[in-house]
N, C-alpha and C. Protein backbone atom coordinates (compact mmCIF):
# COMPACT_ATOMS: atom_id res chain seq x y z
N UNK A 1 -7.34 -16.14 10.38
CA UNK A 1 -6.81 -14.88 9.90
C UNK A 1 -5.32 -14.84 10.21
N UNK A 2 -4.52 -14.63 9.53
CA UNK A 2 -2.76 -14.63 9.55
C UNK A 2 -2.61 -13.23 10.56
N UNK A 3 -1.73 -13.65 11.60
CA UNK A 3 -1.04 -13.13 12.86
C UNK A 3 -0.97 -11.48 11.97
N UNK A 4 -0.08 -11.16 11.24
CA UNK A 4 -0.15 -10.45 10.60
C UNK A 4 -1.07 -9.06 10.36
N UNK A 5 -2.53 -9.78 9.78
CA UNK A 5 -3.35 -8.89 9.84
C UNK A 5 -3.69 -8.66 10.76
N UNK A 6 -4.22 -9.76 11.99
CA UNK A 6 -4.74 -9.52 13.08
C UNK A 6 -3.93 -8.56 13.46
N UNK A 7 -2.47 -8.61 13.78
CA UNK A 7 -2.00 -7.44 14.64
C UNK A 7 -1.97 -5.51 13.63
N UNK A 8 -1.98 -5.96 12.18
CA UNK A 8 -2.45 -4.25 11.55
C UNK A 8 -4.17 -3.94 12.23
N UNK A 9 -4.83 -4.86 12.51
CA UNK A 9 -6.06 -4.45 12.45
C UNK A 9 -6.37 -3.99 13.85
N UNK A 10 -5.41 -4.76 14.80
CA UNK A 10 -5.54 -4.20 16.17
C UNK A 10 -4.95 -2.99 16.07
N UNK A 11 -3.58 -2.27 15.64
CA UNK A 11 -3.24 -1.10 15.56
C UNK A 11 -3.85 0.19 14.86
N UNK A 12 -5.02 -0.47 13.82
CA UNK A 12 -5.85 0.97 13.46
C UNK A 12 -6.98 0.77 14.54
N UNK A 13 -7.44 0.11 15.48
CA UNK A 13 -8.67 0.05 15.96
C UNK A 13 -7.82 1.61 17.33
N UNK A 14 -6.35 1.08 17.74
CA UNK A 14 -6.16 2.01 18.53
C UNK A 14 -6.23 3.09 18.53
N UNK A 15 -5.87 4.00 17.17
CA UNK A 15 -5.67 4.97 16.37
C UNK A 15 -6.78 5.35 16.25
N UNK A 16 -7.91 6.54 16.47
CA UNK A 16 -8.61 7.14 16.67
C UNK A 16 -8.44 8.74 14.96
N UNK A 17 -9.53 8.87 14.14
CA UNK A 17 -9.33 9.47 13.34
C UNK A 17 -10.13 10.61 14.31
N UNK A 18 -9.55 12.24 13.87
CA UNK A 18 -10.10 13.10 14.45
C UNK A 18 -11.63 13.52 13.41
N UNK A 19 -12.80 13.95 14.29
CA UNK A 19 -13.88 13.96 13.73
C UNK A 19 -14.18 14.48 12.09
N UNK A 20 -12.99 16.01 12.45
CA UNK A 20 -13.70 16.75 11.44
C UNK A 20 -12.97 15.98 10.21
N UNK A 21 -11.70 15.27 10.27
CA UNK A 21 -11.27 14.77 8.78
C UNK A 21 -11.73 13.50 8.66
N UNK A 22 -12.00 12.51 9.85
CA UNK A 22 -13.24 11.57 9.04
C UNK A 22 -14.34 12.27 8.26
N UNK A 23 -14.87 13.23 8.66
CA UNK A 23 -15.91 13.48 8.13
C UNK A 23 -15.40 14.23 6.35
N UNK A 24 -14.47 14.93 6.41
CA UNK A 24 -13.96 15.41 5.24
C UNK A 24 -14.06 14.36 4.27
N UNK A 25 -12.97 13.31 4.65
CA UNK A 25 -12.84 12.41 4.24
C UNK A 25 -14.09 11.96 3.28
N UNK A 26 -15.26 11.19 3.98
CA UNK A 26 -16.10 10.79 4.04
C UNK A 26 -17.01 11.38 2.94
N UNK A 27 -17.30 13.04 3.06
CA UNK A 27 -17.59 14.20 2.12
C UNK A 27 -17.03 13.86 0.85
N UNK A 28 -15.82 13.77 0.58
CA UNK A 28 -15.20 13.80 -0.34
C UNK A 28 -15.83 12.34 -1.08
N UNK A 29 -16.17 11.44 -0.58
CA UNK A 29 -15.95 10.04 -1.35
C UNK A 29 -17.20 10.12 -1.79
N UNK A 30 -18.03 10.50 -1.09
CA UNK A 30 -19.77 10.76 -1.32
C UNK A 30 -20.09 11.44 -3.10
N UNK A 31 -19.24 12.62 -2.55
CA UNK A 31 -18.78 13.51 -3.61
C UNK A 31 -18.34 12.80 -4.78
N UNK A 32 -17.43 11.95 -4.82
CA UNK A 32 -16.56 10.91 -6.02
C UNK A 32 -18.12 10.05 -6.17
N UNK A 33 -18.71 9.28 -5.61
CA UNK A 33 -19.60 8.44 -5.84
C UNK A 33 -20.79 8.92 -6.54
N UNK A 34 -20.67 10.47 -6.61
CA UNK A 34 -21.98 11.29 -7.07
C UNK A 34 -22.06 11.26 -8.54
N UNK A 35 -20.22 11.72 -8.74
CA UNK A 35 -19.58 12.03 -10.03
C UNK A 35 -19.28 10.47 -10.82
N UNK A 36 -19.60 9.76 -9.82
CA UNK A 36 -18.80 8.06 -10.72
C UNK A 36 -16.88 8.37 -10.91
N UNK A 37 -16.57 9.00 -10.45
CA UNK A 37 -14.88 9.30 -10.09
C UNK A 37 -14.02 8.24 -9.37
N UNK A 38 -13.56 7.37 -10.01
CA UNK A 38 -13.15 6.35 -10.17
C UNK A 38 -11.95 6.71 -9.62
N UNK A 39 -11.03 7.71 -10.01
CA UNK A 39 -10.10 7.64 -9.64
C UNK A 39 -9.83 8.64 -8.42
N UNK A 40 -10.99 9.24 -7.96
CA UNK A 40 -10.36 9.61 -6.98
C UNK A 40 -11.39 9.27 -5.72
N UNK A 41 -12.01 8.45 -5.89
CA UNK A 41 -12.97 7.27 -4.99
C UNK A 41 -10.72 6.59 -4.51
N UNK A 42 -10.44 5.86 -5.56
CA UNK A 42 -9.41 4.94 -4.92
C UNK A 42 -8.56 6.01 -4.62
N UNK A 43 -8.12 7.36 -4.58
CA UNK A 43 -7.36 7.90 -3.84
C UNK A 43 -7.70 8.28 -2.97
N UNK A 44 -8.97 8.08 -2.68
CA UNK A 44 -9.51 8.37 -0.68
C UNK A 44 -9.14 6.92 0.34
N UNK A 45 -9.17 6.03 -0.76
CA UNK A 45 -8.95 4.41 -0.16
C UNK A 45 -7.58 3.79 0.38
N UNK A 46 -7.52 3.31 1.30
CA UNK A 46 -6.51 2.56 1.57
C UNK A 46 -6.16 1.73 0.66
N UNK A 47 -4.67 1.57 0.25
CA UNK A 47 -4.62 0.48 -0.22
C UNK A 47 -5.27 -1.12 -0.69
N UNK A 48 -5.39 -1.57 0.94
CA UNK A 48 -5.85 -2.48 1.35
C UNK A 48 -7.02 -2.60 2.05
N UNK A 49 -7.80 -1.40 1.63
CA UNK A 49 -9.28 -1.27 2.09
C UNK A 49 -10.36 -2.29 1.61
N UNK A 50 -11.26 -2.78 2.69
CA UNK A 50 -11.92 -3.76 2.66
C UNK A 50 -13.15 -3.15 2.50
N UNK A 51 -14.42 -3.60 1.82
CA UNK A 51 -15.74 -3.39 2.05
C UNK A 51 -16.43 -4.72 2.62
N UNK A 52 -17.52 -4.46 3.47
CA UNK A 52 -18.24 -5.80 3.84
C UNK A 52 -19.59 -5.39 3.51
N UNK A 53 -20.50 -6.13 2.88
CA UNK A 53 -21.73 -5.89 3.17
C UNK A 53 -22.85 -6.55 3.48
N UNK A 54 -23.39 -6.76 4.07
CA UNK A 54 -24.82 -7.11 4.96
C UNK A 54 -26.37 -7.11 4.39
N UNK A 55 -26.61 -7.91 3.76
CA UNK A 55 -28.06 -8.27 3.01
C UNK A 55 -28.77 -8.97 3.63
N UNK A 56 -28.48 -9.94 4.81
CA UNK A 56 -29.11 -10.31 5.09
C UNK A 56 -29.72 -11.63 4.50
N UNK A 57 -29.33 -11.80 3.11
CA UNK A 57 -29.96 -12.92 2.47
C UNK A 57 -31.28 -12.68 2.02
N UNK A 58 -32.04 -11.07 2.58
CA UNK A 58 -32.90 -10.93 2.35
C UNK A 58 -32.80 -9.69 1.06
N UNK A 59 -32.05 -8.99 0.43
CA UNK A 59 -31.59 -8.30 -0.51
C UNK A 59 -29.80 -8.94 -0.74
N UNK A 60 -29.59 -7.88 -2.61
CA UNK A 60 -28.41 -8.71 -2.78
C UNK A 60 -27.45 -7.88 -2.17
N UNK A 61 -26.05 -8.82 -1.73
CA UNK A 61 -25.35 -7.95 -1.36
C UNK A 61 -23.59 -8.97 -1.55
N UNK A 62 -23.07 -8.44 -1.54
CA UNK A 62 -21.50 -9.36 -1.65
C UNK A 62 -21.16 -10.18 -0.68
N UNK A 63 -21.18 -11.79 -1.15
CA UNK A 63 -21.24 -12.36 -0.22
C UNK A 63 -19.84 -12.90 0.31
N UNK A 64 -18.79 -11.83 -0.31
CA UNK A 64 -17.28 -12.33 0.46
C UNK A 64 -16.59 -10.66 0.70
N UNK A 65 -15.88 -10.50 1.69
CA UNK A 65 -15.47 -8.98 1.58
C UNK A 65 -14.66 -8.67 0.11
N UNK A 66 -14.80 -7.77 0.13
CA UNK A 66 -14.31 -7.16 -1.20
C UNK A 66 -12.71 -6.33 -0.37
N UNK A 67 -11.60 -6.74 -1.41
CA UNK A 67 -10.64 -5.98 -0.94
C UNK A 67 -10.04 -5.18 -2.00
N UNK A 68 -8.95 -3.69 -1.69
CA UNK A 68 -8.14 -3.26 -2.36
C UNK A 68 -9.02 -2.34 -2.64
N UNK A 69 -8.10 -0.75 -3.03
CA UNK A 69 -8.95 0.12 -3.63
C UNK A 69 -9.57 0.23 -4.57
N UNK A 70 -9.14 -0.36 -5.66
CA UNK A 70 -9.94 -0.05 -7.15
C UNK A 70 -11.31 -0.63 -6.42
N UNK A 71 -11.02 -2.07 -6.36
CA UNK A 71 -11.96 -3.17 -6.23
C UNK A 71 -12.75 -2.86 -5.34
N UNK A 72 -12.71 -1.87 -3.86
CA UNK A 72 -14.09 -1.46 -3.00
C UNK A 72 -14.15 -0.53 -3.78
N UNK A 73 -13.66 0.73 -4.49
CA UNK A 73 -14.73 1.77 -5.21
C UNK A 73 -15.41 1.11 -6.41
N UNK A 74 -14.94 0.33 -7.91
CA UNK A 74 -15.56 -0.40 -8.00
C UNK A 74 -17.03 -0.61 -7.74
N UNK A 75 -16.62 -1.37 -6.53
CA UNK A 75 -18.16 -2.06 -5.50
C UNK A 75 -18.82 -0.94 -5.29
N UNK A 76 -18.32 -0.24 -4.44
CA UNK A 76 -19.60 0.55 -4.12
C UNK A 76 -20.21 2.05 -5.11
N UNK A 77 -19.04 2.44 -6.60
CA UNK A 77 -19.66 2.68 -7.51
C UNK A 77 -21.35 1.91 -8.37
N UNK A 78 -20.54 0.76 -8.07
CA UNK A 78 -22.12 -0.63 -8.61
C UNK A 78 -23.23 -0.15 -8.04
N UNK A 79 -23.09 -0.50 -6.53
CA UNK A 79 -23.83 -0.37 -5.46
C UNK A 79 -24.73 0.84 -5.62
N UNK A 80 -23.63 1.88 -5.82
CA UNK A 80 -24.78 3.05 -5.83
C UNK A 80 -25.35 4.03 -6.73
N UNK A 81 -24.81 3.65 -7.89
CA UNK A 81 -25.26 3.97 -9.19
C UNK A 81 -26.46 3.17 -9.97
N UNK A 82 -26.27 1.85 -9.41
CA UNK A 82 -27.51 1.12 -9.87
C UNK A 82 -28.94 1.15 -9.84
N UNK A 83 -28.75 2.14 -8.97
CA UNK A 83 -30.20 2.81 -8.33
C UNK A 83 -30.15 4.11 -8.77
N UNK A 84 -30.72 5.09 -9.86
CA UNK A 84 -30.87 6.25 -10.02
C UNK A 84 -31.36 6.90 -8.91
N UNK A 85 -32.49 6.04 -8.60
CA UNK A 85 -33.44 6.68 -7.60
C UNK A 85 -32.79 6.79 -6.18
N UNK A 86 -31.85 6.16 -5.98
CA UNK A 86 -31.33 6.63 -4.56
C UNK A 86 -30.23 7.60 -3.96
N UNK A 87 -30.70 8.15 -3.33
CA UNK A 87 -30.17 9.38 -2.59
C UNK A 87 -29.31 9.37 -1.39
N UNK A 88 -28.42 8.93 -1.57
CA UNK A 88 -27.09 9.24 -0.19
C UNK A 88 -26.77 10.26 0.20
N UNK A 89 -27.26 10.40 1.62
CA UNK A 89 -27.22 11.37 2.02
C UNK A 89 -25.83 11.50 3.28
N UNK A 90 -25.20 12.53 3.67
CA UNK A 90 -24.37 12.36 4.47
C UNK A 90 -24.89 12.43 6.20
N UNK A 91 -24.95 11.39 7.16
CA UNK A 91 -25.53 11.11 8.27
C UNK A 91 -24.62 10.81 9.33
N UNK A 92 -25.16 10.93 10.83
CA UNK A 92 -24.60 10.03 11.56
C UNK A 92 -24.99 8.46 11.55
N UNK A 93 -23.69 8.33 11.39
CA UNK A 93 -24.08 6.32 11.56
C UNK A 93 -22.67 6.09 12.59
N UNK A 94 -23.42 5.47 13.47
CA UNK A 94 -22.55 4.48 14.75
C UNK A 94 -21.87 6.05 15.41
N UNK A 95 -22.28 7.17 15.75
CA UNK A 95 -21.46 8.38 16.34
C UNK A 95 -20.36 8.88 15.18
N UNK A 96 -20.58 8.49 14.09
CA UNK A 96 -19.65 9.13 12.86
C UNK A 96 -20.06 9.29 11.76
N UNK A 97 -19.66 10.30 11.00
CA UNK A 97 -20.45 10.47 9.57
C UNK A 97 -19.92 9.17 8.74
N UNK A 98 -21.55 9.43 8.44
CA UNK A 98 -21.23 8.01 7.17
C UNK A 98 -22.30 8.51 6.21
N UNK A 99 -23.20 7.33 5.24
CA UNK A 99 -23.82 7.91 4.38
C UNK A 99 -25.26 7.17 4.59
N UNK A 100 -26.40 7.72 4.45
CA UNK A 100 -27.97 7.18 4.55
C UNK A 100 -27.99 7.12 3.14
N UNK A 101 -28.54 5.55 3.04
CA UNK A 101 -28.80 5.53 1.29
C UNK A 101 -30.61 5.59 1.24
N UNK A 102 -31.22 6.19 1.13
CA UNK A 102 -32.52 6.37 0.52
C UNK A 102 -33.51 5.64 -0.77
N UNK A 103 -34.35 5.09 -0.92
CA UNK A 103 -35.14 5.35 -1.78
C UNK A 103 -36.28 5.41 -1.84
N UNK A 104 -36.81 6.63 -2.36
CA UNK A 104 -37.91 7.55 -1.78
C UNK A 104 -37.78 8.02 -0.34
N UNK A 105 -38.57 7.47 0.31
CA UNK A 105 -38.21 7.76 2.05
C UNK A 105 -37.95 7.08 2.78
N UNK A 106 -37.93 5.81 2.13
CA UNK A 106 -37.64 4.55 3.17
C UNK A 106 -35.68 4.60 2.70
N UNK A 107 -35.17 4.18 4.33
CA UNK A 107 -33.38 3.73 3.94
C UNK A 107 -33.86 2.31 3.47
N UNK A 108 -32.72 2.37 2.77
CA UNK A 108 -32.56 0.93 2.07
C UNK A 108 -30.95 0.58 2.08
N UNK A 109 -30.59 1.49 3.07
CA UNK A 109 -28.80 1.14 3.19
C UNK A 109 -27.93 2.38 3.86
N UNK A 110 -27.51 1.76 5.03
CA UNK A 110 -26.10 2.51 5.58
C UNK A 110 -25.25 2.40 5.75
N UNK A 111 -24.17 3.31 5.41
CA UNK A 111 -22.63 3.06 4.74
C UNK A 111 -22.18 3.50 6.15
N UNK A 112 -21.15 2.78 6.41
CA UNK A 112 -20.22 3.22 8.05
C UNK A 112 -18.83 3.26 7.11
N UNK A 113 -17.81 4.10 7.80
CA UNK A 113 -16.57 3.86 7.29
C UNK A 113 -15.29 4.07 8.69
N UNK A 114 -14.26 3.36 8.07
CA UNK A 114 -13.27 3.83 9.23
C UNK A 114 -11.95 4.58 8.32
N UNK A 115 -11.70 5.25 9.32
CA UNK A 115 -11.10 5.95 8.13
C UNK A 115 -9.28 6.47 9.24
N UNK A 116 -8.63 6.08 8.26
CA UNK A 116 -7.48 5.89 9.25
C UNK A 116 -5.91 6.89 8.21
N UNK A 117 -5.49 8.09 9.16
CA UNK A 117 -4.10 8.10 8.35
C UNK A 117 -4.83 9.10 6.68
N UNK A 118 -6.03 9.77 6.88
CA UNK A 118 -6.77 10.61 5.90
C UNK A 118 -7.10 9.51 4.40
N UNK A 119 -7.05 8.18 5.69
CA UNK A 119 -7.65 6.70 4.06
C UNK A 119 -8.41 6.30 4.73
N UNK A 120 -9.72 5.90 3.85
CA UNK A 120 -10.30 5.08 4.33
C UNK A 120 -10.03 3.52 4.35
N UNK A 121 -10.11 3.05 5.34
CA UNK A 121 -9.94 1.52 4.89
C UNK A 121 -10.73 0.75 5.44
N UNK A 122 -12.00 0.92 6.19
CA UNK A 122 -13.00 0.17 5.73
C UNK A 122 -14.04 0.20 5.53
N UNK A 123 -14.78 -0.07 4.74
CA UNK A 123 -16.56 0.34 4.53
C UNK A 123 -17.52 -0.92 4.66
N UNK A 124 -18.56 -1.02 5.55
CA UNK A 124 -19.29 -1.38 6.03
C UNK A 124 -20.93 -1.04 5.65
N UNK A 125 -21.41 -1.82 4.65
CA UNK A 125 -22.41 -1.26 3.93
C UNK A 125 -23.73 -2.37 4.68
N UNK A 126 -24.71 -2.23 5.23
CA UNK A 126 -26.16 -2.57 5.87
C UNK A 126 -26.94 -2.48 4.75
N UNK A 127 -27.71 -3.50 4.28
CA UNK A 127 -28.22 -3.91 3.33
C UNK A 127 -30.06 -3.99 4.02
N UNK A 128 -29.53 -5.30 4.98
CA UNK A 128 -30.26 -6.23 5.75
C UNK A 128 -31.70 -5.36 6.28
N UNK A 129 -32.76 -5.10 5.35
CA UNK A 129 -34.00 -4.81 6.28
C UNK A 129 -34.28 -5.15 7.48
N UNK A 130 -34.07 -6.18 7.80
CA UNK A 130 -34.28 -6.25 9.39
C UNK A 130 -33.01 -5.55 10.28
N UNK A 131 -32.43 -4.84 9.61
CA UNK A 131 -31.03 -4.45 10.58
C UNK A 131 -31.23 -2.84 10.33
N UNK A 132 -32.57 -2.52 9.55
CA UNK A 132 -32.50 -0.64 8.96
C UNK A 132 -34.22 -0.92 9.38
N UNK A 133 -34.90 -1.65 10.59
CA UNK A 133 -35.91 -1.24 10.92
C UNK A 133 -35.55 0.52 11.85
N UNK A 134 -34.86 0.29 12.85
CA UNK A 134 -34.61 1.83 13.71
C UNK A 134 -34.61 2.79 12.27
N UNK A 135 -33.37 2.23 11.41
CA UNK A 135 -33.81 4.10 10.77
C UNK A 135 -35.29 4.40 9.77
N UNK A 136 -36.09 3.34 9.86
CA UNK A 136 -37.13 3.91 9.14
C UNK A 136 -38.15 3.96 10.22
N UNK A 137 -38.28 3.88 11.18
CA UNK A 137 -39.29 4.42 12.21
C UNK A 137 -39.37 5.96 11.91
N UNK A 138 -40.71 6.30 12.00
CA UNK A 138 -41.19 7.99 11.68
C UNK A 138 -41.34 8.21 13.23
């Protein structure tokens, strides 16, 4: 990884977003992803916002990070429109709002985000059934 990034990526890890506008934040993109709002999915995004996601090999999922705004809303427009049937809901994930993706009652996906400077710049999507056994325990 070029010196470069490593040292932007250490300086947002320091930087701490305050709860209630991650969560705004977060609201808002849910909101764009509901509508298929393309353009204002990439005006919640960092520039240089990355998505990663986690299948596991056992569902599909992108098997290189996805960068740049168009290109993660994009992605996770795909992601979550492809499924009529699923329901994102807004949750705690990792002590921060993120999104529970549903279908029917079982998760089948949780969205984490970091969200830095009122952008998000990175999303972290859990695919991997064996990594969403905890949230489907009744």
């Amino acid at each position: 990884m070029p010196a470069t990034r490593v040292r932007r990526l250490a300086a947002r890890a320091r930087r701490e977003t305050a709860s209630d506008v991650h969560t705004r934040i977060v609201t808002a993109f849910r909101a764009a992803c509901d509508t298929g709002d393309l353009t204002t999915l990439v005006s919640l995004l960092d520039t240089e916002a990355t998505a990663l996601s986690d299948g596991g090999g056992k569902v599909r999922a992108a098997l290189n990070p996805v960068h740049g705004a168009e290109r993660t809303a994009r992605f996770m427009l795909r992601v979550l429109l492809q499924h009529p049937a699923l329901e994102a809901t807004l949750q705690s994930v990792n002590g921060k709002t993120g999104l529970v993706l549903r279908h029917d009652t079982a998760v089948s996906g949780v969205v984490s985000f970091h969200v830095q400077d009122e952008k998000i710049t990175d999303v972290w999507l859990v695919l991997n059934p064996d990594k969403l056994r905890s949230w489907n325990r009744s």
